[in-house]
Protein backbone atom coordinates (compact mmCIF):
# COMPACT_ATOMS: atom_id res chain seq x y z
CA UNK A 1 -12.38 -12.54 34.57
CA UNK A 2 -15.16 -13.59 32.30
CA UNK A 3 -15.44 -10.50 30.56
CA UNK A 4 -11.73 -10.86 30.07
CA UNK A 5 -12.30 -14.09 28.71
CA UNK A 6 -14.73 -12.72 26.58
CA UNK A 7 -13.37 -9.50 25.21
CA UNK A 8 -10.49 -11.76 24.30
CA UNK A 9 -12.70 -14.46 22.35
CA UNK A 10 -14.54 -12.09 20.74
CA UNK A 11 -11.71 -9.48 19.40
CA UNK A 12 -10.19 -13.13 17.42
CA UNK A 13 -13.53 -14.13 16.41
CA UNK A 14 -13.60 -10.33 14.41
CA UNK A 15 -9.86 -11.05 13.50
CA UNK A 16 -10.91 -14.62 11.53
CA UNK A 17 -14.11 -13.13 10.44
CA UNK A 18 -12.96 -10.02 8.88
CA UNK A 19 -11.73 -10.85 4.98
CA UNK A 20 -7.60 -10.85 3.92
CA UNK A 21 -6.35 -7.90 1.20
CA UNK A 22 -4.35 -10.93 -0.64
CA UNK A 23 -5.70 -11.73 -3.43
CA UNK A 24 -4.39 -14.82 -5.55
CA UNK A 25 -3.41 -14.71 -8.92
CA UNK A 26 -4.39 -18.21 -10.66
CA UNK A 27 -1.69 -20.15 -12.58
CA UNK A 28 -3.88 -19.85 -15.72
CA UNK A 29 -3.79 -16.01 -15.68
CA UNK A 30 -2.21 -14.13 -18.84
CA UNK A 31 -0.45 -11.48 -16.48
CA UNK A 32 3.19 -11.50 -17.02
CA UNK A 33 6.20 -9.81 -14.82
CA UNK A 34 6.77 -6.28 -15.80
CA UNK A 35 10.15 -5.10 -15.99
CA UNK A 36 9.57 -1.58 -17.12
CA UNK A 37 9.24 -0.52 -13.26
CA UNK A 38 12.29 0.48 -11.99
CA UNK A 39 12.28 0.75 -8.28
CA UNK A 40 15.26 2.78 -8.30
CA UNK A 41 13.71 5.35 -9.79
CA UNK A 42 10.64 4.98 -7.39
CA UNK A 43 12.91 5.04 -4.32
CA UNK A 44 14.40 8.42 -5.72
CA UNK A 45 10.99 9.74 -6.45
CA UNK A 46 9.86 8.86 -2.59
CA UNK A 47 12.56 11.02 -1.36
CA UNK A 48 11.80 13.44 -3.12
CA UNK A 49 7.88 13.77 -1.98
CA UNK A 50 8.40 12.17 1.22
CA UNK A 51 7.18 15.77 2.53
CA UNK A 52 3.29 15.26 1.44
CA UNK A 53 3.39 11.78 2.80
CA UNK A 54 2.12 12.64 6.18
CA UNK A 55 0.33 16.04 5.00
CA UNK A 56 -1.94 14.87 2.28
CA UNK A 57 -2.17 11.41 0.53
CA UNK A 58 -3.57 13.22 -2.58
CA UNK A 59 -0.40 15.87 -2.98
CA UNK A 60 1.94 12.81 -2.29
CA UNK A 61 0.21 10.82 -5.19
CA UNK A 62 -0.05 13.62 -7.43
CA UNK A 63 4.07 14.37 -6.63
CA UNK A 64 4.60 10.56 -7.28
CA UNK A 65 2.81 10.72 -10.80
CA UNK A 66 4.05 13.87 -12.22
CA UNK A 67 7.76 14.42 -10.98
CA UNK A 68 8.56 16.41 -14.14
CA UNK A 69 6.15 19.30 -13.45
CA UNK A 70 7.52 18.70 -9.78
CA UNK A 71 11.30 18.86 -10.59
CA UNK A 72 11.61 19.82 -13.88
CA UNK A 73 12.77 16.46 -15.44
């Protein structure tokens, strides 16, 4: 029971220890909303190299980035 106990305490003592991914933007920061991403497009382009995803992050990035050699747009 002790170990238990102590397995337990231990795991959420890594959990707070271990440092968050988010990282805030301040409100005096020159970095403005871009509108010239269109997640349509990206959705589209997802389907379309969905197939690398789970084969090889670098083919799926490289499909992502240049769908016109991919598809001929």
């Amino acid at each position: 029971m002790i170990i238990r106990i102590l397995l337990l305490v231990s795991i959420f003592l890594i959990g707070c220890s271990t440092q968050s991914k988010f990282i805030p933007i301040p409100k005096d920061s020159n970095l403005e909303w871009n509108d010239k991403f269109d997640s349509d497009k990206w959705r589209e382009n997802y389907k379309k190299c969905q197939g690398f995803l789970h084969q090889d992050n670098d083919a799926w990035q490289w499909c992502m980035d240049n769908q016109e050699l991919v598809y001929g747009k």
